[in-house]
Protein backbone atom coordinates (compact mmCIF):
# COMPACT_ATOMS: atom_id res chain seq x y z
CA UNK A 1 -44.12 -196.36 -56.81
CA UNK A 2 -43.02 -199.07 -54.01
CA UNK A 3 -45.01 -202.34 -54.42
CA UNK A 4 -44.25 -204.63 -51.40
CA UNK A 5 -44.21 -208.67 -52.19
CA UNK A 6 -44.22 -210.03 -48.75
CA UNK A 7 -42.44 -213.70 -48.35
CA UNK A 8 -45.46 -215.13 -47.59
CA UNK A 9 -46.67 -214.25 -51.01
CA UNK A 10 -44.27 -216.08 -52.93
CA UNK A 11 -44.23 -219.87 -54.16
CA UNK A 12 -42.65 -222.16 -52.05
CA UNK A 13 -41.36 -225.53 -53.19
CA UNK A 14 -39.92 -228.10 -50.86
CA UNK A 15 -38.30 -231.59 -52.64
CA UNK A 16 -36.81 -232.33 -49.22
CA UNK A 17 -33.46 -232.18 -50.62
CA UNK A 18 -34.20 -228.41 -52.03
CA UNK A 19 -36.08 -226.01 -50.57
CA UNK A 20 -36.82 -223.10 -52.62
CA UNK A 21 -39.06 -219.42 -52.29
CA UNK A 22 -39.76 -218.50 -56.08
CA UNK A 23 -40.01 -214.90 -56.93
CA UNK A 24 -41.56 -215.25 -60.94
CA UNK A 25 -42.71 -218.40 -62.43
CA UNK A 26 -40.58 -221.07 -62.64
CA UNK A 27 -41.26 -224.76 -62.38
CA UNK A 28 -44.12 -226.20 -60.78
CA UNK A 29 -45.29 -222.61 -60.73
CA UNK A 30 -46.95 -220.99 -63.03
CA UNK A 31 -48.69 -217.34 -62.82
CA UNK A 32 -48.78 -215.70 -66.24
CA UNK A 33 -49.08 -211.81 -64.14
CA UNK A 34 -45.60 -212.94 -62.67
CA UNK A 35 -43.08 -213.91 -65.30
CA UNK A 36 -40.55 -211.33 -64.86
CA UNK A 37 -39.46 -208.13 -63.98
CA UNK A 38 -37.84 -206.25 -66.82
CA UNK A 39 -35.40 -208.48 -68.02
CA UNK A 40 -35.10 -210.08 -64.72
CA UNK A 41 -36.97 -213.46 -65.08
CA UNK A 42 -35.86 -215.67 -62.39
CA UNK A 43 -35.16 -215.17 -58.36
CA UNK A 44 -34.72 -218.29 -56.51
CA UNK A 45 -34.55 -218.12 -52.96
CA UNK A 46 -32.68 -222.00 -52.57
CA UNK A 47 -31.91 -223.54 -49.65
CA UNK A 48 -29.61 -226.92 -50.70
CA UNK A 49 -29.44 -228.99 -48.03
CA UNK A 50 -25.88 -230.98 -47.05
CA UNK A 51 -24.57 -233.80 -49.68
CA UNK A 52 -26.92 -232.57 -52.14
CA UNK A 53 -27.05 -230.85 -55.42
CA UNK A 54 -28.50 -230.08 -59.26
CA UNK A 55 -26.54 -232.61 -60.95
CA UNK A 56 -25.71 -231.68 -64.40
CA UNK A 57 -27.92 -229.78 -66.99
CA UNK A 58 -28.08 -227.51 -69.29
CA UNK A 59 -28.88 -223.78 -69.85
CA UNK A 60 -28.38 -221.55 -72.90
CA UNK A 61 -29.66 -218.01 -73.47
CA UNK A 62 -29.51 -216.37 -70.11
CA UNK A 63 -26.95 -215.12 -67.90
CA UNK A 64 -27.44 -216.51 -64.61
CA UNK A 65 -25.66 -215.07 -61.43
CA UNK A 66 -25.73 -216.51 -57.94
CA UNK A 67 -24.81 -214.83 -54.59
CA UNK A 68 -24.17 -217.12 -51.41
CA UNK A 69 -25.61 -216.21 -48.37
CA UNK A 70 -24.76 -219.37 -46.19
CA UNK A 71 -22.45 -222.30 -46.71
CA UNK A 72 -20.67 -223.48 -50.03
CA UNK A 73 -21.33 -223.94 -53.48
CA UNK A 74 -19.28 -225.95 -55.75
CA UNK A 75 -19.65 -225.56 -59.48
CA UNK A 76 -18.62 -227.42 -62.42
CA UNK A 77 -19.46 -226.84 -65.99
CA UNK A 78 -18.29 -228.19 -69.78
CA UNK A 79 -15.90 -224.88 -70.27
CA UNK A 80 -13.90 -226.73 -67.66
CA UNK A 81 -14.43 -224.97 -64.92
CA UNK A 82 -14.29 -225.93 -61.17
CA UNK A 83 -15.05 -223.85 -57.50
CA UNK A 84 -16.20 -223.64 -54.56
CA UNK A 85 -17.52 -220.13 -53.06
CA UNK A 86 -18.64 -219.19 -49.66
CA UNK A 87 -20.86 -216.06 -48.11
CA UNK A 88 -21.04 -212.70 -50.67
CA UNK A 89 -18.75 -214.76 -53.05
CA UNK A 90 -20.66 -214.20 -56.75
CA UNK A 91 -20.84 -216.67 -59.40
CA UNK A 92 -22.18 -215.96 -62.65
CA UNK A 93 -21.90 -217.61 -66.17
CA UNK A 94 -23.57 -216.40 -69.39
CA UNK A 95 -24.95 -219.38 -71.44
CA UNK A 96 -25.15 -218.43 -74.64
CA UNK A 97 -25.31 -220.98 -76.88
CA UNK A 98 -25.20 -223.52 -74.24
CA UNK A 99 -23.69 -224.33 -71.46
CA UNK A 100 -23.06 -227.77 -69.05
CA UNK A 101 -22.79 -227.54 -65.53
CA UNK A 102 -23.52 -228.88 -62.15
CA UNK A 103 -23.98 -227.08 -58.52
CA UNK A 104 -23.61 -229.34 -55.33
CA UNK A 105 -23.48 -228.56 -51.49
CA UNK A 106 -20.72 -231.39 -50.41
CA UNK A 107 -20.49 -229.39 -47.02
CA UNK A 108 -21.51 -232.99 -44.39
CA UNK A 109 -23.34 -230.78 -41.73
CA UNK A 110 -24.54 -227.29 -43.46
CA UNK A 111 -26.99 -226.11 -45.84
CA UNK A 112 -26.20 -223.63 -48.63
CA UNK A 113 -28.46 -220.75 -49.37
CA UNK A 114 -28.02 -218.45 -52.37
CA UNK A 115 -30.02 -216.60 -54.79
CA UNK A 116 -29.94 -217.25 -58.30
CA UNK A 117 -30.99 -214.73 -60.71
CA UNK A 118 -31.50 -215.33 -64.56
CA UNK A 119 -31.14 -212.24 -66.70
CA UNK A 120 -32.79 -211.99 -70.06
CA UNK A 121 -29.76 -211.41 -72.45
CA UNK A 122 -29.94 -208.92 -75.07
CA UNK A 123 -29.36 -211.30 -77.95
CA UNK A 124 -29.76 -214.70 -78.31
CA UNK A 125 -26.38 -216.88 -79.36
CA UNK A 126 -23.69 -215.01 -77.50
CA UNK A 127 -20.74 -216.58 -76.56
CA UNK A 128 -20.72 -218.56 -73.16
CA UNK A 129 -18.25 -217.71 -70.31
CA UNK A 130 -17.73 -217.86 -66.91
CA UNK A 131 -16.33 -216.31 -63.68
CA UNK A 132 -16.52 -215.09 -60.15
CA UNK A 133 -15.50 -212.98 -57.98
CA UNK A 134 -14.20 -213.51 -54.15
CA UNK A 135 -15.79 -210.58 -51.63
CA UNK A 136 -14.99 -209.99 -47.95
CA UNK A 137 -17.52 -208.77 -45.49
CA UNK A 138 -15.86 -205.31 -45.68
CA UNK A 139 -16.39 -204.82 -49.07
CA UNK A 140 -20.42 -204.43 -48.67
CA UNK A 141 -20.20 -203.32 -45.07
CA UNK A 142 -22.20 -199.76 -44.69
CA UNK A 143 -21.99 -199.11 -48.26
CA UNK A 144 -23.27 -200.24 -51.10
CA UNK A 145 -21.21 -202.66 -53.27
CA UNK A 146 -21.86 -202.58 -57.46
CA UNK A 147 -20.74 -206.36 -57.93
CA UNK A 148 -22.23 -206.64 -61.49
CA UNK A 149 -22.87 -204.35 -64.31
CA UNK A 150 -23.14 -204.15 -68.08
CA UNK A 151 -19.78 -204.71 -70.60
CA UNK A 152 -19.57 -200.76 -70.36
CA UNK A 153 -20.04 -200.40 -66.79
CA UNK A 154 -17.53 -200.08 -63.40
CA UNK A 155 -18.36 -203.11 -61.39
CA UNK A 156 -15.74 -206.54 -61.64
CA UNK A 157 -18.54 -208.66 -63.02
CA UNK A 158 -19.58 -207.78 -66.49
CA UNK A 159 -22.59 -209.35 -68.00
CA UNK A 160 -24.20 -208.62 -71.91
CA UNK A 161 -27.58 -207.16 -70.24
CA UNK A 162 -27.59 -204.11 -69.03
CA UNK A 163 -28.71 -204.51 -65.08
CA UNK A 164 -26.54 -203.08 -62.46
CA UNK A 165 -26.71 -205.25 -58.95
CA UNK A 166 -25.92 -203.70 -55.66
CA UNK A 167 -24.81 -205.56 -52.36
CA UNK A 168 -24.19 -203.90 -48.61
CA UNK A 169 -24.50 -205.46 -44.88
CA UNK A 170 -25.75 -201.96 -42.98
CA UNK A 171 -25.58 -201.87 -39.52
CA UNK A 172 -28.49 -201.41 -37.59
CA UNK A 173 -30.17 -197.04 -37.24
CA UNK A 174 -27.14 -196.58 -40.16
CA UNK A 175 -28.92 -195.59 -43.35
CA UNK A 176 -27.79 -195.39 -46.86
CA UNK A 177 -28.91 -193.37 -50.11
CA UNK A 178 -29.61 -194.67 -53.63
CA UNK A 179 -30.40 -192.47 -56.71
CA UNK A 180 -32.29 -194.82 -59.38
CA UNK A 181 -30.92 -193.82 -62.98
CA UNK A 182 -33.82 -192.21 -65.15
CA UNK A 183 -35.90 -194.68 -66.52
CA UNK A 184 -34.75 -197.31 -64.72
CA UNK A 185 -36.36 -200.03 -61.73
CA UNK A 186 -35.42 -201.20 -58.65
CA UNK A 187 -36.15 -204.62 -57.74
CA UNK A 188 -34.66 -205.23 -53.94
CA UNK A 189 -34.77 -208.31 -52.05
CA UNK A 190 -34.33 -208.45 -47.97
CA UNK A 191 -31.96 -211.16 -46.96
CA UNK A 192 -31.40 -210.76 -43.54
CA UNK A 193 -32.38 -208.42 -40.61
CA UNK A 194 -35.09 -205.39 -41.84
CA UNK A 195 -35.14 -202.44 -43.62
CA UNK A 196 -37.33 -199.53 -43.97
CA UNK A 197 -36.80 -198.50 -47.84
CA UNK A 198 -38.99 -195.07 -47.72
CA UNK A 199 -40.82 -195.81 -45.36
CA UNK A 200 -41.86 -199.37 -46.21
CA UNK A 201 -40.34 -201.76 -43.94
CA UNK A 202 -39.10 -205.04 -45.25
CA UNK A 203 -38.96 -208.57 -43.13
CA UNK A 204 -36.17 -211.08 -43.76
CA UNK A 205 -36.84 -212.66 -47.39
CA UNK A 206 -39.28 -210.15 -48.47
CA UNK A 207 -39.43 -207.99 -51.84
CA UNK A 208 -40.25 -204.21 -52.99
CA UNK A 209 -40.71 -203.42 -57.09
CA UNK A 210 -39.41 -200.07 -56.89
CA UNK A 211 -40.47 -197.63 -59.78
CA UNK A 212 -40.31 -193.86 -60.95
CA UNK A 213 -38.63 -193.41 -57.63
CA UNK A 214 -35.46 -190.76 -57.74
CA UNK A 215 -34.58 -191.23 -54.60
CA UNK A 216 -34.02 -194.78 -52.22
CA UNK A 217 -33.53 -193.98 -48.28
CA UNK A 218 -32.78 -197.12 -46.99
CA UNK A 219 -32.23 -197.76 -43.40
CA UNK A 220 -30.99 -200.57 -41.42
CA UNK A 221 -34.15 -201.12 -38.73
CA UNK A 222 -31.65 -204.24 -37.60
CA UNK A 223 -27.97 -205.23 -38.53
CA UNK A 224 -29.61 -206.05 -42.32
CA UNK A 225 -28.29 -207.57 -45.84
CA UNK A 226 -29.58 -206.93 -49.12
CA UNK A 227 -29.53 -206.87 -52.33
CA UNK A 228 -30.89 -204.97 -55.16
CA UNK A 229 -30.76 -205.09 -59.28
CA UNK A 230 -31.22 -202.14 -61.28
CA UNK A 231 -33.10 -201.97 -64.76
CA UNK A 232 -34.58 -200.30 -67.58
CA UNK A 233 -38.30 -200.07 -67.03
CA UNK A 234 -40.47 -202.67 -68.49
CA UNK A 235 -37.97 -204.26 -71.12
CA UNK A 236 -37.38 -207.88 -71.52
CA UNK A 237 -34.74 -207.05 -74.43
CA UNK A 238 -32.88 -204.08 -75.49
């Protein structure tokens, strides 16, 4: 079953500093029919405008992974950590037991988008960490790149849950296949350009929930980028 969630469907929240498209409930919104999906329970969709930033706070209990789309983020937490990452460049930190930290855009002149996903971990009062990983362009270009997975699984980012999440810039009339693991959902966010994901076509920032499918055609109706998280079907916790 494909369920399209077009981008004009989806909370928006502009503090003039932050502007933000919310996927589930979070915040000011509130929709109890759209908390989650599987253990994924938070998408943002942030744009962080120049010289601005979350200054610090905490989480704890979720592992929460960020991929940058445009501009810079720098991040600084209490484990003594400190970076800056650019486009495809994926941070991700598993709070645990709790975790300080801070995100800024100090770029003068350009905004930073990213999306930040929170995972529902599988136990509550794991150990924090943190890490990230540097991609080029060619690493996601016209193929799929697996940039996180479980402790047990092949990609460089390792997280407790177990959610697999896919990458890949496809050129435009190039198309790409993706087999969905039995009992398992797809939930795929459009970034850029358009895809047609069988046979529903996705605009930039929309969304498809993606389940009992065995098989994804996707194909590049423009030069396109997207991303996509894997799951078991309708678990918040293992």
């Amino acid at each position: 079953m494909l369920e399209k969630i077009p981008k004009n469907a989806m909370h928006l929240s502009n503090q003039g500093w932050l502007e933000s498209r919310f996927h589930f409930s979070f915040a000011d919104y509130y929709d109890a029919n759209n908390m989650n999906f599987g253990v994924l329970r938070v998408l943002n969709d942030d744009i962080l405008h120049p010289q601005n930033g979350f200054n610090t706070h905490q989480h704890h209990d979720m592992e929460i992974i960020s991929y940058i789309i445009e501009g810079e983020i720098t991040h600084k937490d209490s484990m003594g950590n400190e970076r800056t990452l650019g486009r495809g460049e994926v941070q991700y930190m598993s709070a645990g037991t709790g975790v300080f930290h801070s995100e800024y855009n100090l770029h003068d002149t350009q905004n930073l988008r990213l999306l930040q996903m929170w995972i529902i971990p599988p136990k509550q009062g794991l150990k924090p960490f943190y890490g990230e990983e540097h991609y080029t362009k060619e690493q996601r270009e016209n193929k799929l790149l697996h940039i996180v997975s479980n402790q047990n699984g092949d990609a460089k980012i390792k997280i407790h849950q177990d959610v697999d999440i896919f990458v890949c810039e496809l050129e435009a009339n190039k198309n790409i296949q993706h087999l969905p693991q039995t009992q398992r959902q797809v939930y795929f966010i459009q970034i850029e350009g358009e895809t047609s994901i069988n046979g529903i076509t996705l605009h930039p920032s929309d969304a498809l929930k993606i389940t009992d499918e065995q098989h994804l055609n996707i194909v590049a109706l423009t030069n396109a980028h997207f991303l996509f998280l894997e799951m078991y079907k309708n678990k918040t916790h293992l």
